[in-house]
PDB file of N, CA and C in Angstrom:
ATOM      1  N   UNK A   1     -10.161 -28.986 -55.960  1.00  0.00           N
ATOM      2  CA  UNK A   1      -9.854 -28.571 -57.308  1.00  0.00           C
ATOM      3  C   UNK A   1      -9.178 -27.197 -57.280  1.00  0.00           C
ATOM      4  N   UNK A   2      -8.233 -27.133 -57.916  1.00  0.00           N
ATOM      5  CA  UNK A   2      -7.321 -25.878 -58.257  1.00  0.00           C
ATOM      6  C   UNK A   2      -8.246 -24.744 -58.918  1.00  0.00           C
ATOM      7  N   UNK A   3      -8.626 -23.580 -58.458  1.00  0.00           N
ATOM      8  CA  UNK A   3      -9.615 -22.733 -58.878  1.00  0.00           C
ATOM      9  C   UNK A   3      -8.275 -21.590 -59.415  1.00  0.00           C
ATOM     10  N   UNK A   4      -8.628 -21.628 -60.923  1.00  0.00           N
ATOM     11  CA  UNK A   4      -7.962 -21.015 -61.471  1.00  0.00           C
ATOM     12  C   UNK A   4      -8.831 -19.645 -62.592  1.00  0.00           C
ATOM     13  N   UNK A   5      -9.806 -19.353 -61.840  1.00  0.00           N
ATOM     14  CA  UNK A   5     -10.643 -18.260 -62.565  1.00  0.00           C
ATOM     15  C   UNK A   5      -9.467 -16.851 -62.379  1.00  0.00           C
ATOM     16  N   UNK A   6      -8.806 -16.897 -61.682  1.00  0.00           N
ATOM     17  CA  UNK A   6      -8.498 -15.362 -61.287  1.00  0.00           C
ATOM     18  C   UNK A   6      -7.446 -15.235 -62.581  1.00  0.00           C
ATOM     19  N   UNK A   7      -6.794 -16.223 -63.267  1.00  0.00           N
ATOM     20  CA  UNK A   7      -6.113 -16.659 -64.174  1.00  0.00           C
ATOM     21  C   UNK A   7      -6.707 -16.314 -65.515  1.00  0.00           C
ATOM     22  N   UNK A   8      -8.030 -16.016 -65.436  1.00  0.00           N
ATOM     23  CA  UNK A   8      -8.640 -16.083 -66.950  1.00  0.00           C
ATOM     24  C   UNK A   8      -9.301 -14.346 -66.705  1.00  0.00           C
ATOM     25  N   UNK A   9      -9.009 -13.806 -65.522  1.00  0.00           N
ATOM     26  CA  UNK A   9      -9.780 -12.443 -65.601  1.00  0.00           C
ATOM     27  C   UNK A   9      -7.981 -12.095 -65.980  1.00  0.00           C
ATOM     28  N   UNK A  10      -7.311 -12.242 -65.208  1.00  0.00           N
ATOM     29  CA  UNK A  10      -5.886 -11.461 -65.675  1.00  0.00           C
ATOM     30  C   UNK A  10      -5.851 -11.664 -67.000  1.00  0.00           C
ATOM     31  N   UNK A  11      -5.463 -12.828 -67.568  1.00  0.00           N
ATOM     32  CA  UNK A  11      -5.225 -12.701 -68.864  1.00  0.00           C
ATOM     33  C   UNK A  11      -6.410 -11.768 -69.845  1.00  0.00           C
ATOM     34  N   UNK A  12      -7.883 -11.740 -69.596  1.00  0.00           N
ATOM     35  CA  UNK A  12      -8.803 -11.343 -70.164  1.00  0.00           C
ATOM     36  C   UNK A  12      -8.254  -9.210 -69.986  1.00  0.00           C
ATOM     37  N   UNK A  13      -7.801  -9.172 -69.206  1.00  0.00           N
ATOM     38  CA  UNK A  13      -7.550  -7.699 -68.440  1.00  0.00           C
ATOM     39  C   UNK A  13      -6.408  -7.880 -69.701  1.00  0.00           C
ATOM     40  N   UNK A  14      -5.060  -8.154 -69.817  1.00  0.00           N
ATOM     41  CA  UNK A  14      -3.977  -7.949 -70.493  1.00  0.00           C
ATOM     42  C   UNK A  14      -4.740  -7.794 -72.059  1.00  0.00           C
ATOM     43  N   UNK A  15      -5.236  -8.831 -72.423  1.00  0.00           N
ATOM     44  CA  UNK A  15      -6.157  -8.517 -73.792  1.00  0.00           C
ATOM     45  C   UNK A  15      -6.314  -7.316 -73.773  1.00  0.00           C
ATOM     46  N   UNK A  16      -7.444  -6.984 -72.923  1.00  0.00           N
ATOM     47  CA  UNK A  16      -7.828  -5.640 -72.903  1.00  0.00           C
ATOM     48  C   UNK A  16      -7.311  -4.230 -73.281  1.00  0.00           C
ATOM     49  N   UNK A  17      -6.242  -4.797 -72.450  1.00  0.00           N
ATOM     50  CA  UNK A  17      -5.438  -3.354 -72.580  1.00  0.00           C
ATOM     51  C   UNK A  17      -4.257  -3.290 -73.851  1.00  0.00           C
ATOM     52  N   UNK A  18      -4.167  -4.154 -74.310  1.00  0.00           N
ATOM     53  CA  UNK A  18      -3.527  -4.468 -75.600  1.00  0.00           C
ATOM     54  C   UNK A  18      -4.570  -4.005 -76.742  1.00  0.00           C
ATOM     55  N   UNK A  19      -5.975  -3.641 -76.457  1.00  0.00           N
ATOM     56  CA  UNK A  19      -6.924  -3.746 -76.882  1.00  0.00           C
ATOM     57  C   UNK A  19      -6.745  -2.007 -76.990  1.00  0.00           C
ATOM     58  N   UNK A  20      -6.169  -1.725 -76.080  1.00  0.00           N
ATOM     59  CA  UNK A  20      -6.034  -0.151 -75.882  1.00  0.00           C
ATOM     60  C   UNK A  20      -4.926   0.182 -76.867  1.00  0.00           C
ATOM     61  N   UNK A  21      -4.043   0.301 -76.296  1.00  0.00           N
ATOM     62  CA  UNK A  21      -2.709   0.152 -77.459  1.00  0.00           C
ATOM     63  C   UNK A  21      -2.839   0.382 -79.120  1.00  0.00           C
ATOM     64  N   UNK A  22      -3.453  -1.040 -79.575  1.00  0.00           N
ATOM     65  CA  UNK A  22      -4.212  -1.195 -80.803  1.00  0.00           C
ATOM     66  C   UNK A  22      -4.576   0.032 -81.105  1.00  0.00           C
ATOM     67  N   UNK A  23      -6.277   1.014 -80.301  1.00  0.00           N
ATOM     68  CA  UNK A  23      -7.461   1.975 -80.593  1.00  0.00           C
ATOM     69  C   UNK A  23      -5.974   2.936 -80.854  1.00  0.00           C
ATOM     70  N   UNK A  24      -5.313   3.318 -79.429  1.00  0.00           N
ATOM     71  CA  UNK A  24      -4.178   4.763 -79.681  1.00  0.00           C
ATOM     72  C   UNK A  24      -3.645   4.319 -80.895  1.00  0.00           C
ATOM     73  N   UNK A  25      -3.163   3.788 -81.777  1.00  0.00           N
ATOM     74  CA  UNK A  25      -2.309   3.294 -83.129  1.00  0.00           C
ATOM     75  C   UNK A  25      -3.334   3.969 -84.047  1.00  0.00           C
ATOM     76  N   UNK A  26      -4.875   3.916 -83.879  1.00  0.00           N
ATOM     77  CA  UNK A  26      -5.580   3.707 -84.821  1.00  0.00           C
ATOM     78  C   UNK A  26      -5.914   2.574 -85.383  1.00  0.00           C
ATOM     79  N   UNK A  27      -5.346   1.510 -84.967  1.00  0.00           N
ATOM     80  CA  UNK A  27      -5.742   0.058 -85.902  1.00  0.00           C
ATOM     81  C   UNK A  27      -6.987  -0.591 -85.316  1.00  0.00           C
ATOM     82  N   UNK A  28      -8.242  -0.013 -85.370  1.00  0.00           N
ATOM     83  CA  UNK A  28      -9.640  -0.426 -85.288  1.00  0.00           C
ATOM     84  C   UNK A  28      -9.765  -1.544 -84.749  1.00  0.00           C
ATOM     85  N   UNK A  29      -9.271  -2.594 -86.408  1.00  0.00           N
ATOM     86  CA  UNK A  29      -9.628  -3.900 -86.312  1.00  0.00           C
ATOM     87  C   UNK A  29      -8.905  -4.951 -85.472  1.00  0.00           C
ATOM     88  N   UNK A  30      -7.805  -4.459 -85.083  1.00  0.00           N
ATOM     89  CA  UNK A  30      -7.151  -4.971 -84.053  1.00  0.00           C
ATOM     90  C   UNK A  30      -7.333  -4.634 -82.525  1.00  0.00           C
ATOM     91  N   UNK A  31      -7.938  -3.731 -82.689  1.00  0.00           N
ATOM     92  CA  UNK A  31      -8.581  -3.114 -81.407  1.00  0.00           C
ATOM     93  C   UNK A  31      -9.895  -3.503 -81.294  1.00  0.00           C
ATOM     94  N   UNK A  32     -11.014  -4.268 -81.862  1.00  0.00           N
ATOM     95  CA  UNK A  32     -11.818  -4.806 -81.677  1.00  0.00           C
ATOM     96  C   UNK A  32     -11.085  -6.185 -81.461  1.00  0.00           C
ATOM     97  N   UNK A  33     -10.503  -6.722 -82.279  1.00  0.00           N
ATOM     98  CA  UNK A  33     -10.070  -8.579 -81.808  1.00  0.00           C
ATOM     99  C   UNK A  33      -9.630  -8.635 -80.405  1.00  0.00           C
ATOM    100  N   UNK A  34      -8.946  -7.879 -79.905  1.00  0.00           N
ATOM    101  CA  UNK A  34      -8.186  -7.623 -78.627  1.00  0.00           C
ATOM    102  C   UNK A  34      -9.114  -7.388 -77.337  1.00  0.00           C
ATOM    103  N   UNK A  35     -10.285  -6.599 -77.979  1.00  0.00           N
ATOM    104  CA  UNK A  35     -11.255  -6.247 -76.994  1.00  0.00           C
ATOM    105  C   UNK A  35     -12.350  -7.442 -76.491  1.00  0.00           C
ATOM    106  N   UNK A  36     -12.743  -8.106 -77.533  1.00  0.00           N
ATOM    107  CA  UNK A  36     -13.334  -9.094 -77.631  1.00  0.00           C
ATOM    108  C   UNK A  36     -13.225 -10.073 -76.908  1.00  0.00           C
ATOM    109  N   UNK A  37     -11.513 -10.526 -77.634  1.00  0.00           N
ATOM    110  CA  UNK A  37     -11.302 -11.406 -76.550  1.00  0.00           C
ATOM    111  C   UNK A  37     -10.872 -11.707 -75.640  1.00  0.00           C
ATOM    112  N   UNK A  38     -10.498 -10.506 -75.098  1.00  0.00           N
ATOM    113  CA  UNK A  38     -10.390 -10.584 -73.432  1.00  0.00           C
ATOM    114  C   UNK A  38     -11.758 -10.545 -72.701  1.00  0.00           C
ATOM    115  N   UNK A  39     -12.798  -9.670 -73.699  1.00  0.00           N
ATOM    116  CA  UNK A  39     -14.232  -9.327 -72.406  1.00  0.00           C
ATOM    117  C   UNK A  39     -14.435 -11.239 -72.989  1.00  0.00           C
ATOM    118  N   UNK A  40     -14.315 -11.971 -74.032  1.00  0.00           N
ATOM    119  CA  UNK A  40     -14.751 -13.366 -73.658  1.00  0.00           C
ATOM    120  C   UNK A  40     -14.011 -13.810 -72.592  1.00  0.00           C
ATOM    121  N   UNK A  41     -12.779 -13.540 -72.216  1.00  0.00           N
ATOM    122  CA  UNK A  41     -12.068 -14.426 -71.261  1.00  0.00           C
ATOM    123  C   UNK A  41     -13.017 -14.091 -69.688  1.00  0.00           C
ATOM    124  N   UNK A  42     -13.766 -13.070 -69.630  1.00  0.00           N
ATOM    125  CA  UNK A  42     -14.158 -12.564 -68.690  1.00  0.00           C
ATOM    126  C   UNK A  42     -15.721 -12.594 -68.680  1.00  0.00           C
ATOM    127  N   UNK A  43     -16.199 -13.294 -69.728  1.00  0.00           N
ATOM    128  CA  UNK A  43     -17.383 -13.148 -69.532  1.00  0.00           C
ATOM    129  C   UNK A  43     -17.403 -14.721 -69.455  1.00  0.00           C
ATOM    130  N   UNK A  44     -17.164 -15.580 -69.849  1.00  0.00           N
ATOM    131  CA  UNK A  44     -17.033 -17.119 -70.091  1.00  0.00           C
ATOM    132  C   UNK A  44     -17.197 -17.030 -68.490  1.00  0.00           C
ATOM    133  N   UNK A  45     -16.896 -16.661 -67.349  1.00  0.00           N
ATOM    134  CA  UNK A  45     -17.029 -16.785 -65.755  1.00  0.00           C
ATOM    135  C   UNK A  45     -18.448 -17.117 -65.774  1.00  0.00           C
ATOM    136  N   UNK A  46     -19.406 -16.399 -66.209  1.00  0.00           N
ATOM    137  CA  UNK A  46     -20.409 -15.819 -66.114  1.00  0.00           C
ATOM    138  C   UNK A  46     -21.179 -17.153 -66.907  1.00  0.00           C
ATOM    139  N   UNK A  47     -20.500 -17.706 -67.957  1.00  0.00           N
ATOM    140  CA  UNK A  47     -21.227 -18.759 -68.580  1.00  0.00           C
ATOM    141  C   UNK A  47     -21.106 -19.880 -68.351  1.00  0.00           C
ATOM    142  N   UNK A  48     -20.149 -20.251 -67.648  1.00  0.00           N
ATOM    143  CA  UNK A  48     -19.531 -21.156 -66.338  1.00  0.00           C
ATOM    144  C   UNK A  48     -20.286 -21.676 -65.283  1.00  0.00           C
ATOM    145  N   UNK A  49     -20.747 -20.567 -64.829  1.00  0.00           N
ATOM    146  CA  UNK A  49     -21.524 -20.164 -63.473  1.00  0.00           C
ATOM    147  C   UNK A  49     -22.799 -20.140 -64.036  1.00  0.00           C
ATOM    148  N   UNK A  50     -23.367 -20.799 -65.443  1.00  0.00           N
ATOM    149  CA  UNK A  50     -24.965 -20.805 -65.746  1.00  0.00           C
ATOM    150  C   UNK A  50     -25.692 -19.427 -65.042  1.00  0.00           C
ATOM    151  N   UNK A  51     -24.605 -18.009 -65.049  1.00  0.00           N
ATOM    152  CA  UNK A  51     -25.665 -16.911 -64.794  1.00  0.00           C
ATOM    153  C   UNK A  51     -25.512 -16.064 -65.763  1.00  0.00           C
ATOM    154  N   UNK A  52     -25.115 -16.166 -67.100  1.00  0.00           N
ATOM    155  CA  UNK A  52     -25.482 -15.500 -68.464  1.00  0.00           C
ATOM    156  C   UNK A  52     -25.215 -16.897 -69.468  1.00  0.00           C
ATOM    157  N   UNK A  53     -25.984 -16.621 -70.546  1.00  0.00           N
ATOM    158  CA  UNK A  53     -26.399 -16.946 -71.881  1.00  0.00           C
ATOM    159  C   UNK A  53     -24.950 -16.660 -72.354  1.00  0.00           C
ATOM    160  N   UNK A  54     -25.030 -18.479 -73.488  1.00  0.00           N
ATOM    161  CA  UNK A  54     -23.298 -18.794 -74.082  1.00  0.00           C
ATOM    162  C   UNK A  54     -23.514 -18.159 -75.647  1.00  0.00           C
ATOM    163  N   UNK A  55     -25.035 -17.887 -75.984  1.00  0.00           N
ATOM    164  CA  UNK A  55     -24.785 -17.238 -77.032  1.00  0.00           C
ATOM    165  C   UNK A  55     -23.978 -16.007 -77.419  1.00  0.00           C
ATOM    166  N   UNK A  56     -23.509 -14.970 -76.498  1.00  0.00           N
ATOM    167  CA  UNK A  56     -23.175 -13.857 -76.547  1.00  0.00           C
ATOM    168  C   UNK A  56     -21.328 -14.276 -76.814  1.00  0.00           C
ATOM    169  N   UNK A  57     -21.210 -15.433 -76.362  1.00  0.00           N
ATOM    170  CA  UNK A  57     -19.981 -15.735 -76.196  1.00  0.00           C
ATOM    171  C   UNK A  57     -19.505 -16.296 -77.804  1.00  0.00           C
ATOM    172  N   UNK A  58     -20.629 -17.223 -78.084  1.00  0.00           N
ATOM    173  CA  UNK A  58     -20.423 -17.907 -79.611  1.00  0.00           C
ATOM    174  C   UNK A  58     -20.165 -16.877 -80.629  1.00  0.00           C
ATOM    175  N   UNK A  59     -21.295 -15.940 -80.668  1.00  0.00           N
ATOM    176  CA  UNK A  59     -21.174 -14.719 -81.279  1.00  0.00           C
ATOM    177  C   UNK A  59     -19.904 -13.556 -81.621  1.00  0.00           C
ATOM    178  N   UNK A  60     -19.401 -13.772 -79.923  1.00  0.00           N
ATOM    179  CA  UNK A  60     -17.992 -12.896 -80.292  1.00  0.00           C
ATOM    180  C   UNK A  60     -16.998 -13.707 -80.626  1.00  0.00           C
ATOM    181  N   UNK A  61     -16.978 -15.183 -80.231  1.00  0.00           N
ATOM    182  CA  UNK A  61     -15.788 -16.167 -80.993  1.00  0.00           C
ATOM    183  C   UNK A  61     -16.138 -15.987 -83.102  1.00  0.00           C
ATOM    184  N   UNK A  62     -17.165 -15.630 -83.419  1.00  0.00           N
ATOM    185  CA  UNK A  62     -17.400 -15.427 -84.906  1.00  0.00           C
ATOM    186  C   UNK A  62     -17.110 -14.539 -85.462  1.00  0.00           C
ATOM    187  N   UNK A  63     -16.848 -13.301 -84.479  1.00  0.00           N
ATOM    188  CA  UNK A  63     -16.597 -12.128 -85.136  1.00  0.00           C
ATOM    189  C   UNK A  63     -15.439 -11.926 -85.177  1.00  0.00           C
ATOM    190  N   UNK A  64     -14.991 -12.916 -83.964  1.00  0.00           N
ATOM    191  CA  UNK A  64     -13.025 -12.456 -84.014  1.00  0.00           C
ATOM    192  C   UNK A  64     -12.143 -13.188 -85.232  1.00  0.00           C
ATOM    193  N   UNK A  65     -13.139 -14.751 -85.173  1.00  0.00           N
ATOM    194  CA  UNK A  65     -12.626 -15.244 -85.970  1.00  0.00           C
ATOM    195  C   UNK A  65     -13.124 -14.562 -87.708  1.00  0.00           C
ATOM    196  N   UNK A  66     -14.221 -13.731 -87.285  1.00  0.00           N
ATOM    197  CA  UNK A  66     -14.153 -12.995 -88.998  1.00  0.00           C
ATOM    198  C   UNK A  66     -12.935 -11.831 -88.782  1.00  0.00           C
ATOM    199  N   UNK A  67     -12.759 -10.930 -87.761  1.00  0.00           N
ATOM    200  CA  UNK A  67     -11.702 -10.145 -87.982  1.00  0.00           C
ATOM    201  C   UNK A  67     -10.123 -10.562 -88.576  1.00  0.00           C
ATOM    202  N   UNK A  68      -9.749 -12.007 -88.017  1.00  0.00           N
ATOM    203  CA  UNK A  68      -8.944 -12.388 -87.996  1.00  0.00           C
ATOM    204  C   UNK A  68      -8.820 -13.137 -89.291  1.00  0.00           C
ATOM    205  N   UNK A  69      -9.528 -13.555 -90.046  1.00  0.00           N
ATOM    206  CA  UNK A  69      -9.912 -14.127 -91.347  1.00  0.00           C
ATOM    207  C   UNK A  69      -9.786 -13.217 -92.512  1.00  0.00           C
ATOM    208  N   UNK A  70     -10.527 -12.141 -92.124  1.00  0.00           N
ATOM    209  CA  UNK A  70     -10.344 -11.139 -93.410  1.00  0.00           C
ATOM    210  C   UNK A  70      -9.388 -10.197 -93.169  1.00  0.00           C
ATOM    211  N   UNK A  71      -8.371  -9.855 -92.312  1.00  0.00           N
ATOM    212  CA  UNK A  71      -7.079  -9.672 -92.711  1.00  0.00           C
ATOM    213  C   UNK A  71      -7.068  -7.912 -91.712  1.00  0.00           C
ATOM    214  N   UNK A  72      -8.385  -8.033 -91.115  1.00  0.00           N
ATOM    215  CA  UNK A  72      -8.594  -6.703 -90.074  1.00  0.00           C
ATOM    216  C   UNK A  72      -7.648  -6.510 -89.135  1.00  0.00           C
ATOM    217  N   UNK A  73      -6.619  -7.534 -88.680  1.00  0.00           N
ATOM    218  CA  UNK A  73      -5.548  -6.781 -87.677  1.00  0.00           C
ATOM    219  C   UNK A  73      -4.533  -6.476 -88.376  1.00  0.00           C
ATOM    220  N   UNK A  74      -3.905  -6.499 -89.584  1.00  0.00           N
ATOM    221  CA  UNK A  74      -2.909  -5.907 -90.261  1.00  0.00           C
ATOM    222  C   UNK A  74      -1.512  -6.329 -89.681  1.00  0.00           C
ATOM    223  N   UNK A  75      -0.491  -5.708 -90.318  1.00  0.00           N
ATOM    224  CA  UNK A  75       0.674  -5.991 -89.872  1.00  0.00           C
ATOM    225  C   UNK A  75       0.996  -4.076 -89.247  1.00  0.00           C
ATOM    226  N   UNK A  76       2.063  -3.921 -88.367  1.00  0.00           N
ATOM    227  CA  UNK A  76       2.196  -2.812 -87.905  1.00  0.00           C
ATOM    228  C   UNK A  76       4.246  -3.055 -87.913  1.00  0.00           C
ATOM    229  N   UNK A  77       4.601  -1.944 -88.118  1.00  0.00           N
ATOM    230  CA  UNK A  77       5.879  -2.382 -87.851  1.00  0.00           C
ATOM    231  C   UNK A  77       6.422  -1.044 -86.392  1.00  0.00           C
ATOM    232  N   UNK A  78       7.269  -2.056 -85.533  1.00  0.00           N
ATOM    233  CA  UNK A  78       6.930  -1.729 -84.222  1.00  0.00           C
ATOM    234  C   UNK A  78       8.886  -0.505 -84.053  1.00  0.00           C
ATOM    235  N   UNK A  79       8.388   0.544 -83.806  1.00  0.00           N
ATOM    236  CA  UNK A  79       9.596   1.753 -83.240  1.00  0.00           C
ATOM    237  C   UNK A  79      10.734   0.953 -82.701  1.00  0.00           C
ATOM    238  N   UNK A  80      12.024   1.042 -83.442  1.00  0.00           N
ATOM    239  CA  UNK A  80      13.173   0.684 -82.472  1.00  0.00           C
ATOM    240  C   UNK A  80      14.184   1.250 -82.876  1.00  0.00           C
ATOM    241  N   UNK A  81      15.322   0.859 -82.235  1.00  0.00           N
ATOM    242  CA  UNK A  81      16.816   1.474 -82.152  1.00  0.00           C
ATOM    243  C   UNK A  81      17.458   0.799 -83.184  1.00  0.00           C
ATOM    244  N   UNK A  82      18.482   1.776 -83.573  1.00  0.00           N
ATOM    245  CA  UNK A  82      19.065   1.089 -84.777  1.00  0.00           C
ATOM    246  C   UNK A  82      20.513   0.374 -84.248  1.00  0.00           C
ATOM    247  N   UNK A  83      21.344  -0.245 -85.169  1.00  0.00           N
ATOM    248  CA  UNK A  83      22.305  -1.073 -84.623  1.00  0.00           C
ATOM    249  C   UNK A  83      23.225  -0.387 -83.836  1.00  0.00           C
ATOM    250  N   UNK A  84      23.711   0.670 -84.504  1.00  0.00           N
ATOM    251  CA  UNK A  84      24.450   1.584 -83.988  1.00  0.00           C
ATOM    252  C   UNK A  84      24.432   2.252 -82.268  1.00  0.00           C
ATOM    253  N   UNK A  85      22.435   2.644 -81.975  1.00  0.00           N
ATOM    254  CA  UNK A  85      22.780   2.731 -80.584  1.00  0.00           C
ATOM    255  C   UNK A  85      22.538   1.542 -79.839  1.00  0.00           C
ATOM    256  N   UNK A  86      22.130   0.631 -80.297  1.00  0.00           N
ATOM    257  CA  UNK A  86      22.235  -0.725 -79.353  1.00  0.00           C
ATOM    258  C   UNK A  86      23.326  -0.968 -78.772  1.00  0.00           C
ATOM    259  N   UNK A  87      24.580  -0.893 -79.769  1.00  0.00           N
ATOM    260  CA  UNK A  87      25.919  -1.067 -79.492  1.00  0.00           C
ATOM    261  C   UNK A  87      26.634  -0.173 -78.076  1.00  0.00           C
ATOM    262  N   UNK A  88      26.454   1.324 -78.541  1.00  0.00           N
ATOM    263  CA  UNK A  88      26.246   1.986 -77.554  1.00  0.00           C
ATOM    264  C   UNK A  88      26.104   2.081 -75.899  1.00  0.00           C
ATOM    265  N   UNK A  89      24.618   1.778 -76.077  1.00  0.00           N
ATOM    266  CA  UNK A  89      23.867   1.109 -74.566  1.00  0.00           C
ATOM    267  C   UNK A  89      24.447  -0.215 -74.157  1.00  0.00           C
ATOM    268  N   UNK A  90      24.865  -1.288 -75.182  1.00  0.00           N
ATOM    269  CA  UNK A  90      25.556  -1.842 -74.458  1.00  0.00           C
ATOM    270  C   UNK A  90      27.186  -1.688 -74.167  1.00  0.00           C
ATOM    271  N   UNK A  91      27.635  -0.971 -74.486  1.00  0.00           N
ATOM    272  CA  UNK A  91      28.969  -0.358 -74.226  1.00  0.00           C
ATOM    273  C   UNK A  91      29.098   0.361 -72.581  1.00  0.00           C
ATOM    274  N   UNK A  92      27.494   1.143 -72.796  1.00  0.00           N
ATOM    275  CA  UNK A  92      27.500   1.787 -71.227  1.00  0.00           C
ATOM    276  C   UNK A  92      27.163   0.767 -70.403  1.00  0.00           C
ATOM    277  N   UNK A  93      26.684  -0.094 -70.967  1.00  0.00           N
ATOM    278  CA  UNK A  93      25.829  -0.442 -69.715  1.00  0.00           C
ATOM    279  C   UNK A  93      26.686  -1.869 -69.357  1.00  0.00           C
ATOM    280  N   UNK A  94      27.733  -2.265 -70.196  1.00  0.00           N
ATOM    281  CA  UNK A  94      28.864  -3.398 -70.105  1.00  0.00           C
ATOM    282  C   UNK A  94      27.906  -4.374 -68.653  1.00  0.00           C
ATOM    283  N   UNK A  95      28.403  -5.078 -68.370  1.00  0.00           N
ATOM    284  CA  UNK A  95      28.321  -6.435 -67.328  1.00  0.00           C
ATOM    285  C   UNK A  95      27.041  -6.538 -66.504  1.00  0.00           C
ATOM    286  N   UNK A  96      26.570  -4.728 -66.212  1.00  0.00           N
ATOM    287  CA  UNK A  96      25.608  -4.525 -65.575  1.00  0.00           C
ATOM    288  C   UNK A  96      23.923  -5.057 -66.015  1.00  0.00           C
ATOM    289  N   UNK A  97      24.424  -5.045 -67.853  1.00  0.00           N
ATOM    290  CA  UNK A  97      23.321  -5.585 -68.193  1.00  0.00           C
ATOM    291  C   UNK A  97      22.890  -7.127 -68.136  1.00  0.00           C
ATOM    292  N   UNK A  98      23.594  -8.141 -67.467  1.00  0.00           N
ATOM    293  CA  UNK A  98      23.297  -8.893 -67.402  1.00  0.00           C
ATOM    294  C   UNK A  98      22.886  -9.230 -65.816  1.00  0.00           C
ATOM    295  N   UNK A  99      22.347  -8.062 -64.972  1.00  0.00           N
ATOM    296  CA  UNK A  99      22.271  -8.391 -63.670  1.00  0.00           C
ATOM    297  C   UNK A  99      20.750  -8.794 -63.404  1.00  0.00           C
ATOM    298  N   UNK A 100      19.619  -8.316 -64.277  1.00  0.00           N
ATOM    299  CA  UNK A 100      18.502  -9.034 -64.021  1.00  0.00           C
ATOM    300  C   UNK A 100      18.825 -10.615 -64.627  1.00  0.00           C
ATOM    301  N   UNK A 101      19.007 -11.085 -65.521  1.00  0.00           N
ATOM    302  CA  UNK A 101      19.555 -12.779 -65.419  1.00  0.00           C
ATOM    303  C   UNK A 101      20.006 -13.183 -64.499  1.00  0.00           C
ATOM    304  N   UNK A 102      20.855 -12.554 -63.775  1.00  0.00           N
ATOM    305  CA  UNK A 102      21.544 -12.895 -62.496  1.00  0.00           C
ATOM    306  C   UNK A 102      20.943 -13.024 -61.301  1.00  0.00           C
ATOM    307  N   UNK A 103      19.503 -12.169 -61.338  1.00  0.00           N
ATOM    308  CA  UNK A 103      18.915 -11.985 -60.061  1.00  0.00           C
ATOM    309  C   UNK A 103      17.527 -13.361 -60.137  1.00  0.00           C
ATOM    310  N   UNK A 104      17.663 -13.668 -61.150  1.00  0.00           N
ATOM    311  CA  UNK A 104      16.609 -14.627 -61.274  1.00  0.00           C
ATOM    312  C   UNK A 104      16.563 -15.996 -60.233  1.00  0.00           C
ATOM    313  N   UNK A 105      17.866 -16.341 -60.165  1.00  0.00           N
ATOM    314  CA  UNK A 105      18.030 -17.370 -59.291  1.00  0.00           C
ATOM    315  C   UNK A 105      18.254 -17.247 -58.085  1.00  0.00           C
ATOM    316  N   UNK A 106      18.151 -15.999 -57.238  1.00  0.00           N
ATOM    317  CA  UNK A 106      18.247 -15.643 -56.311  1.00  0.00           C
ATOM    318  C   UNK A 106      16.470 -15.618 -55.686  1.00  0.00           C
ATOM    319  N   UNK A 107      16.025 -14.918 -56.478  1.00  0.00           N
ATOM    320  CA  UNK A 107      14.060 -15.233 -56.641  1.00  0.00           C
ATOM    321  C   UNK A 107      13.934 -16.731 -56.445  1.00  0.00           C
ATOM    322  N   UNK A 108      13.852 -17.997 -56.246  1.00  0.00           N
ATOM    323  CA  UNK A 108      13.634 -18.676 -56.519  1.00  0.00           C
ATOM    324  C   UNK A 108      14.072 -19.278 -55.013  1.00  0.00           C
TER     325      UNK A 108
END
C-alpha cells in the first residue's frame, strides 16, 4: 500500500503557516480556521494509529465549520501592482519572462 501520511503532515504544515499569515494581518478568525485545520491534518495520524481519541478531532471539524459559517474569515483584499507597472516589468523583462514555462519540460 502506497503510504501517503507524509502527504497529510505537509499539507497540515502549509495550513499552518497560512495560519500565520492570517494572525500577522490581524484576521483572528481566519487564523484560527487555518490553524485548526492543519493541526487536524496532523493530528488525524494519531487517530489513525488508535493512539489518541477522534473526539478532539470532531470537535475541531465543528468549530471550523462554525468559523466558516458565521462569516469569521472575512474577505481581505490582497496588495498589488497596478496596470501601468505590470506593463513595465514586462517590457523589461520581454522573452525572458517566459523562461520558467520553458524550463518545465526540461524537468521532466
Amino acid at each position: 500500500m502506497i503510504d501517503a501520511e507524509w502527504l497529510y503532515w505537509v499539507c497540515g504544515l502549509f495550513f499552518v503557516v497560512g495560519a500565520s499569515f492570517s494572525y500577522r494581518q490581524a484576521q483572528y478568525g481566519g487564523a484560527a480556521f487555518w490553524a485548526l485545520l492543519g493541526l487536524s491534518f496532523c493530528y488525524s495520524t494519531f487517530v489513525v494509529n488508535k493512539t489518541a481519541p477522534a473526539w478532539p478531532l470532531g470537535l475541531a471539524v465543528l468549530i471550523i465549520a462554525g468559523l466558516a459559517g458565521f462569516g469569521a474569515l472575512g474577505r481581505t483584499t490582497i496588495a498589488t501592482t497596478c496596470q501601468a507597472e505590470r506593463i513595465t516589468a514586462a517590457n523589461t523583462l520581454r522573452g525572458r519572462l517566459f523562461v520558467p514555462a520553458l524550463m518545465i519540460p526540461l524537468g521532466r
